[in-house]
Protein backbone atom coordinates (compact mmCIF):
# COMPACT_ATOMS: atom_id res chain seq x y z
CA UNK A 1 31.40 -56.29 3.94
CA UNK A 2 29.90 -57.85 6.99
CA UNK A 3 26.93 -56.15 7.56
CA UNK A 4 23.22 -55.24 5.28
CA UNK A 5 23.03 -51.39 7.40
CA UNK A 6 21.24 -49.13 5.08
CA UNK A 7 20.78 -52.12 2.87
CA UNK A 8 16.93 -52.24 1.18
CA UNK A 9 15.96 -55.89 1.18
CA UNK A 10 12.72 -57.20 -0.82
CA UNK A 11 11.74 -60.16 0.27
CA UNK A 12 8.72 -61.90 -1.09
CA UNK A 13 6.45 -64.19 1.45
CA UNK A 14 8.40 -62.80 4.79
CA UNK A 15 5.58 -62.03 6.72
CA UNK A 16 6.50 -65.83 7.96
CA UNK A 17 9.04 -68.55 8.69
CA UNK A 18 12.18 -68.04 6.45
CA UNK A 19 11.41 -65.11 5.03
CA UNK A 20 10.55 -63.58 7.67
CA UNK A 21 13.82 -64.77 9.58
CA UNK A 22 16.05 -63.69 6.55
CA UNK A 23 14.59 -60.21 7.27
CA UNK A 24 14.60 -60.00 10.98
CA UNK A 25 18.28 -61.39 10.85
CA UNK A 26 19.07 -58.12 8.05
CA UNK A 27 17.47 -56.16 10.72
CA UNK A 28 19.75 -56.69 13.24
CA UNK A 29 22.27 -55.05 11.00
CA UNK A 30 19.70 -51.83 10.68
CA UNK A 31 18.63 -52.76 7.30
CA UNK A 32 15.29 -51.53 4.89
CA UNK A 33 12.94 -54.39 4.62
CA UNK A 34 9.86 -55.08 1.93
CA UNK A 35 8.10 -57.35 3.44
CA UNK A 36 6.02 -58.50 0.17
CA UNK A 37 3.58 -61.18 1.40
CA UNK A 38 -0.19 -61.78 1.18
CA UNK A 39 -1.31 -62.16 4.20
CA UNK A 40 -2.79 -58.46 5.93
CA UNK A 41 -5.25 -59.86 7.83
CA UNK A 42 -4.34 -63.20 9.86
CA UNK A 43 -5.31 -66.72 9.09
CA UNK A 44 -5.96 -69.41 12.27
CA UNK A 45 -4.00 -71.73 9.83
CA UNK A 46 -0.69 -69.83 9.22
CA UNK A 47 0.37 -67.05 12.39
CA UNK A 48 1.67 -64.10 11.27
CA UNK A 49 0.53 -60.84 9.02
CA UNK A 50 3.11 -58.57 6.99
CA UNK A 51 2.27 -56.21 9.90
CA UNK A 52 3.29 -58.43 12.97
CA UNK A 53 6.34 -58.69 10.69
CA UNK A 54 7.09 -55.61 10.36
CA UNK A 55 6.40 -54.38 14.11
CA UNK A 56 8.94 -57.30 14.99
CA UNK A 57 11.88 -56.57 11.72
CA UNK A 58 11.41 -52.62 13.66
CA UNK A 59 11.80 -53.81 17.25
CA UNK A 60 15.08 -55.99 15.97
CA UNK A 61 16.54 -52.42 14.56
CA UNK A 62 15.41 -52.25 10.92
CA UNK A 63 13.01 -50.00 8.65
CA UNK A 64 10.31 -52.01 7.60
CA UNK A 65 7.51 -51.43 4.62
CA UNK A 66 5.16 -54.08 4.73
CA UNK A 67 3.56 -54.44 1.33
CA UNK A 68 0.61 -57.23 0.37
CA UNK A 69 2.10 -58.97 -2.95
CA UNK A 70 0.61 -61.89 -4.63
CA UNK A 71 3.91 -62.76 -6.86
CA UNK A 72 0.67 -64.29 -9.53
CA UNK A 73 -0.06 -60.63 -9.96
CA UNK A 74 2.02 -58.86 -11.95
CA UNK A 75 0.67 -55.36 -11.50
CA UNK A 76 0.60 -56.03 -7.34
CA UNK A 77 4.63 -56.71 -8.29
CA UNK A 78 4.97 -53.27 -9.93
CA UNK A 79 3.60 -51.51 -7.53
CA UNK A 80 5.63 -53.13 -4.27
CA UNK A 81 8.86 -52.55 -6.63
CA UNK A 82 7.64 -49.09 -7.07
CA UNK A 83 6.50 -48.14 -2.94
CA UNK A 84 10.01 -49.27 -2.40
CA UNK A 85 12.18 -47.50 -4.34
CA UNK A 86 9.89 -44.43 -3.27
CA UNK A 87 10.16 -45.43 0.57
CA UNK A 88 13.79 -46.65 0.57
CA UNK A 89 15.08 -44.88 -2.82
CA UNK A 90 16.61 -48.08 -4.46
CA UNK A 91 16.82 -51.95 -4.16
CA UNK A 92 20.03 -53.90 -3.09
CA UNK A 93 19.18 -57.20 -2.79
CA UNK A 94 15.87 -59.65 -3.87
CA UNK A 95 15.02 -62.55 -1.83
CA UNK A 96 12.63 -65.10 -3.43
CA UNK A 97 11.80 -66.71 -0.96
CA UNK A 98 7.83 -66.95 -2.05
CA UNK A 99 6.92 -70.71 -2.66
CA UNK A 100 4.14 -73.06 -2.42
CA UNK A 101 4.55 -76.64 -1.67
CA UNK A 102 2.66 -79.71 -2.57
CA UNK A 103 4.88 -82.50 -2.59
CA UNK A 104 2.51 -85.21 -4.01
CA UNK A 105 2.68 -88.02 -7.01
CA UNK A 106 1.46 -87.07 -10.17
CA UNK A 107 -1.93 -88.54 -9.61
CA UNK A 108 -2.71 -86.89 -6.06
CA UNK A 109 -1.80 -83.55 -7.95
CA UNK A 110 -5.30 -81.65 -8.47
CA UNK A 111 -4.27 -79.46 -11.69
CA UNK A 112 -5.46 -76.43 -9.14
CA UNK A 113 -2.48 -77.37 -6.80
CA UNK A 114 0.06 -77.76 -10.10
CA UNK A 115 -1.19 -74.41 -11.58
CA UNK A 116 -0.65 -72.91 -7.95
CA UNK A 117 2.76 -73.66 -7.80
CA UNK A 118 3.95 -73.11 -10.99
CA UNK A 119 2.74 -69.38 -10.77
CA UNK A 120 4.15 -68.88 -7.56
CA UNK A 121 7.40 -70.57 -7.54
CA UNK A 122 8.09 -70.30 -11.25
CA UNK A 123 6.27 -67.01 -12.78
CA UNK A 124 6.69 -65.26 -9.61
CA UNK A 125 10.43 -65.73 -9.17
CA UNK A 126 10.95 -64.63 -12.76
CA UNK A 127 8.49 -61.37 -12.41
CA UNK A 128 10.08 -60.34 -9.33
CA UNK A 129 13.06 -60.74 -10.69
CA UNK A 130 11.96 -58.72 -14.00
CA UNK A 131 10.87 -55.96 -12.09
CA UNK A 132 13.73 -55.64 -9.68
CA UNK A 133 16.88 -55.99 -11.88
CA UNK A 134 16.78 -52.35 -13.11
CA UNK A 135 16.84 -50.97 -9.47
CA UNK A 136 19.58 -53.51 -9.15
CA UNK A 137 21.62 -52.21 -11.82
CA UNK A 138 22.14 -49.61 -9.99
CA UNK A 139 22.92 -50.78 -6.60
CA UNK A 140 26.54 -51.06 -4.70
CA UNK A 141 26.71 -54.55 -3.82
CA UNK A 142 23.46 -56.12 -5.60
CA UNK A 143 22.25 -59.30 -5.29
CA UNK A 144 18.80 -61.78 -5.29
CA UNK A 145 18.73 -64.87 -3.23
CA UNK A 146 16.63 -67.97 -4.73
CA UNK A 147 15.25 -70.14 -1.80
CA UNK A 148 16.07 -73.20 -4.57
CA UNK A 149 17.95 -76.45 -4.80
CA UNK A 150 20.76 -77.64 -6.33
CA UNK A 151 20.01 -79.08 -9.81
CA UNK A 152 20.04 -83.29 -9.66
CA UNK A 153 18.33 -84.71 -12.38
CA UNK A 154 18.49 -88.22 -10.99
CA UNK A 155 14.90 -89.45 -11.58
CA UNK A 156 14.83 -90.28 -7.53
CA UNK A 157 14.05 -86.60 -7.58
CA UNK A 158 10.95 -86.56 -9.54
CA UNK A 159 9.45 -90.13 -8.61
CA UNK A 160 7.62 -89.34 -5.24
CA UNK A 161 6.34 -85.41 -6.50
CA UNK A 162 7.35 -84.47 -10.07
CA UNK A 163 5.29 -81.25 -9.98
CA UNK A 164 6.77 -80.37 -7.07
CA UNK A 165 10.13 -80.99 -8.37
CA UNK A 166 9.68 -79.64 -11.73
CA UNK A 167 8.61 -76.30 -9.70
CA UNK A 168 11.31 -75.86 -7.73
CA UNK A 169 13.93 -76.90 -10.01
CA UNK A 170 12.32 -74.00 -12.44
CA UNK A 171 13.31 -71.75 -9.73
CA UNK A 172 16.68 -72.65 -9.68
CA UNK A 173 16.87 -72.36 -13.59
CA UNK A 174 15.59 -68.76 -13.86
CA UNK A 175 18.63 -67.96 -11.10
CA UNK A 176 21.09 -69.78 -13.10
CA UNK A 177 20.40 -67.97 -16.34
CA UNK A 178 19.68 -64.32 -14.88
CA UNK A 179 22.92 -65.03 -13.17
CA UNK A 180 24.70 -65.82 -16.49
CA UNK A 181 23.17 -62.64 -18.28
CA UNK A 182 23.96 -60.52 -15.75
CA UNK A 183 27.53 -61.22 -14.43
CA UNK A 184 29.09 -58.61 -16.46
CA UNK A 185 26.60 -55.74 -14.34
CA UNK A 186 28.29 -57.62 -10.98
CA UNK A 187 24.37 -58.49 -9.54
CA UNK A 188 25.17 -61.62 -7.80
CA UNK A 189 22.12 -64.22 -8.40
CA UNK A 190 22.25 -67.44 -6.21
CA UNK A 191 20.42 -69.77 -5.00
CA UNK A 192 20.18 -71.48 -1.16
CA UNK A 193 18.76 -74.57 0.19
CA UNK A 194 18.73 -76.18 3.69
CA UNK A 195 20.32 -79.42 4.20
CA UNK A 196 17.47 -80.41 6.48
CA UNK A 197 13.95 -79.82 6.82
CA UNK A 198 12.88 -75.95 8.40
CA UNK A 199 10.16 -75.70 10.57
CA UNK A 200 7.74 -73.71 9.21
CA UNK A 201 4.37 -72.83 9.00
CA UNK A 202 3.99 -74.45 5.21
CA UNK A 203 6.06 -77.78 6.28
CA UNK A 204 3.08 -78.33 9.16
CA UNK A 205 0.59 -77.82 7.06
CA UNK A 206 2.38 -80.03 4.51
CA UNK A 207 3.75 -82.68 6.46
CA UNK A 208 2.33 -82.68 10.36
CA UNK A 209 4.40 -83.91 12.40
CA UNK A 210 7.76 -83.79 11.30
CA UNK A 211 8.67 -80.14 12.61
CA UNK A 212 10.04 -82.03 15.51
CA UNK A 213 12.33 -83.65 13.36
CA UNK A 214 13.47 -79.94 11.71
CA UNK A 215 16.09 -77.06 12.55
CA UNK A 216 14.53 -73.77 12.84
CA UNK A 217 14.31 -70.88 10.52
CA UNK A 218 17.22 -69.16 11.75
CA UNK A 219 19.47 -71.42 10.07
CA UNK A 220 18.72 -70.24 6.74
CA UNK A 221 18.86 -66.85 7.85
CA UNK A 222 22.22 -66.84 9.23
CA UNK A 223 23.66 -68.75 6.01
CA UNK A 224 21.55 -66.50 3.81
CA UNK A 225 23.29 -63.30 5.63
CA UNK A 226 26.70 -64.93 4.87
CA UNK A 227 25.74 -64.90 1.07
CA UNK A 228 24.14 -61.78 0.72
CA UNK A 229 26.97 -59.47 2.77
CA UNK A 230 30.03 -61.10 0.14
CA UNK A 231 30.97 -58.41 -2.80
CA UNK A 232 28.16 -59.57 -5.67
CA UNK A 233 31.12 -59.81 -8.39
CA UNK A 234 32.94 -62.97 -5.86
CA UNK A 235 30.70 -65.28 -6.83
CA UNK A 236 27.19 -65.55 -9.06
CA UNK A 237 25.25 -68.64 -10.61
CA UNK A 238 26.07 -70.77 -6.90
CA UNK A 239 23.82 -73.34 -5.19
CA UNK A 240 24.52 -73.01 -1.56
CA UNK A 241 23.62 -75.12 1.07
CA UNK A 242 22.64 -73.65 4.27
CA UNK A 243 25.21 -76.04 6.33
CA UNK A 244 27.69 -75.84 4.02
CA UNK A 245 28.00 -72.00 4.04
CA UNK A 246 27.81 -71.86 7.47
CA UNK A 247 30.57 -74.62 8.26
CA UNK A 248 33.14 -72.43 5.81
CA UNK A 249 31.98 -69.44 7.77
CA UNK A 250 33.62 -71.35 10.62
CA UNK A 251 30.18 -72.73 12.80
CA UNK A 252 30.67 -76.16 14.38
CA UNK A 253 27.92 -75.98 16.56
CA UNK A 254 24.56 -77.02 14.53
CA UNK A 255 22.54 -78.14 17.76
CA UNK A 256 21.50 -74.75 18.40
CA UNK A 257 19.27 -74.84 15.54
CA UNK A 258 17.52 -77.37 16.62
CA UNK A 259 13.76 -77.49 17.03
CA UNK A 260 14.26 -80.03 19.76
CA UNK A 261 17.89 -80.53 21.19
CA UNK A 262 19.10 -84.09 20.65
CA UNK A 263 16.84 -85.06 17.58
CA UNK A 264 18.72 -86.05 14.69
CA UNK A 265 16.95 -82.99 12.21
CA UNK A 266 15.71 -85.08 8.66
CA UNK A 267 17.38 -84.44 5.14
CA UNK A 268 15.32 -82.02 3.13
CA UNK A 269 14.44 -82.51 -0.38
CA UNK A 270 17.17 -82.80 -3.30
CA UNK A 271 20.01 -83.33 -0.90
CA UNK A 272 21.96 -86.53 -0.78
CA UNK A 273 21.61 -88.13 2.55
């Protein structure tokens, strides 16, 4: 399988960045998307609604179903599952790509900002995933996509931002173990990371300045399109990286994803430089 045509994708937080490349990338192909974000109306801080999403995932060939989701909310998460699987009639494949970032030491942490991303990138990966896997059960070629990193317990990890850390590294736990109790149904559950920093929306905000320094979206969406089109039973309970993938898919070229060509792009977070 090289292609996601027909294919009902529900992403969470694509109304932007990633997610929203993931999905425009799956559109190309003529697939469903959910896009399951927040953000209806826009914000002068972060560009894009679920709605300029989904006018742009149509325009690049797909069927799109734009959907506000808080992934906190657990009855906003039953009722996207449920406008999908009434729109589109089932769910192939979960991205969770939903996440918020703070990457601070423990004592420039506000409890507000550790709280924030524990729901998000911990409760709401699990509930989506809750919610979805019985639609997934029944799919051809299921799978769900963690936007997490590899595992390293090496305390270098946790030193500069443990909450941060902790948080992600959650996310790539709940993969792991869905992906071990589910093998034997053949839903695929990985997780990918980028090797270097992605310019987003969130890393600005986070970090101004360093976009320059970043590859754009598209990488991820091109390596995530490499995991998600593979038969679900050839592989489950994987930590990808986005370079990696793509150099086994046979790329050579990475300046293309530059932001700006020439820059040496920065290693992201949790990979060894």
């Amino acid at each position: 399988m090289s292609s996601l045509k027909h294919k009902t994708l529900f992403i969470t937080g694509a109304s932007r960045g990633i997610g929203k490349a993931i999905a425009l990338r799956a559109a190309r192909d003529g697939a469903n998307i959910v896009i399951a974000a927040k953000t209806a109306e826009p914000d002068p801080r972060l560009p894009g609604t679920i709605h300029t999403a989904a006018a742009e995932i149509e325009s690049a060939g797909g069927q799109a179903l734009p959907v506000v989701l808080d992934v906190r909310d657990e009855g906003q998460i039953e009722r996207a599952v449920a406008q999908a699987i009434e729109r589109f009639g089932g769910i192939d494949i979960l991205v969770n790509n939903a996440s918020a970032i703070h990457p601070r030491a423990a004592l420039d942490t506000p409890m507000k900002r550790y709280d924030l991303m524990m729901d998000i990138n911990v409760r709401g990966t699990f509930a989506c995933a809750q919610r979805c896997l019985p639609h997934l059960r029944k799919a051809a070629n299921p799978h769900i996509l963690t936007l997490s990193p590899p595992i390293d317990l090496n305390p270098k990890w946790f030193r500069p931002h443990v909450a941060y850390t902790t948080s992600k590294y959650a996310m790539s736990m709940i993969s792991l173990g869905i992906a071990e109790e589910f093998r034997e149904h053949g839903i695929a559950v990985n997780a990918l990371w980028p090797r270097t920093l992605i310019a987003t929306s969130a890393l600005n905000l986070a970090a101004p300045g360093v976009a320059e320094r970043a590859r754009r979206p598209e990488i991820m969406a091109d390596a995530a399109h490499h995991v998600l089109t593979r038969p679900s039973r050839s592989g489950t309970g994987r930590f990808f990286l986005d370079e990696v993938v793509l150099r086994d898919a046979g790329v050579t070229d990475f300046g293309v994803y530059a932001m700006i060509p020439g820059v040496e792009p920065e290693v992201d977070f949790f990979v060894e430089r």
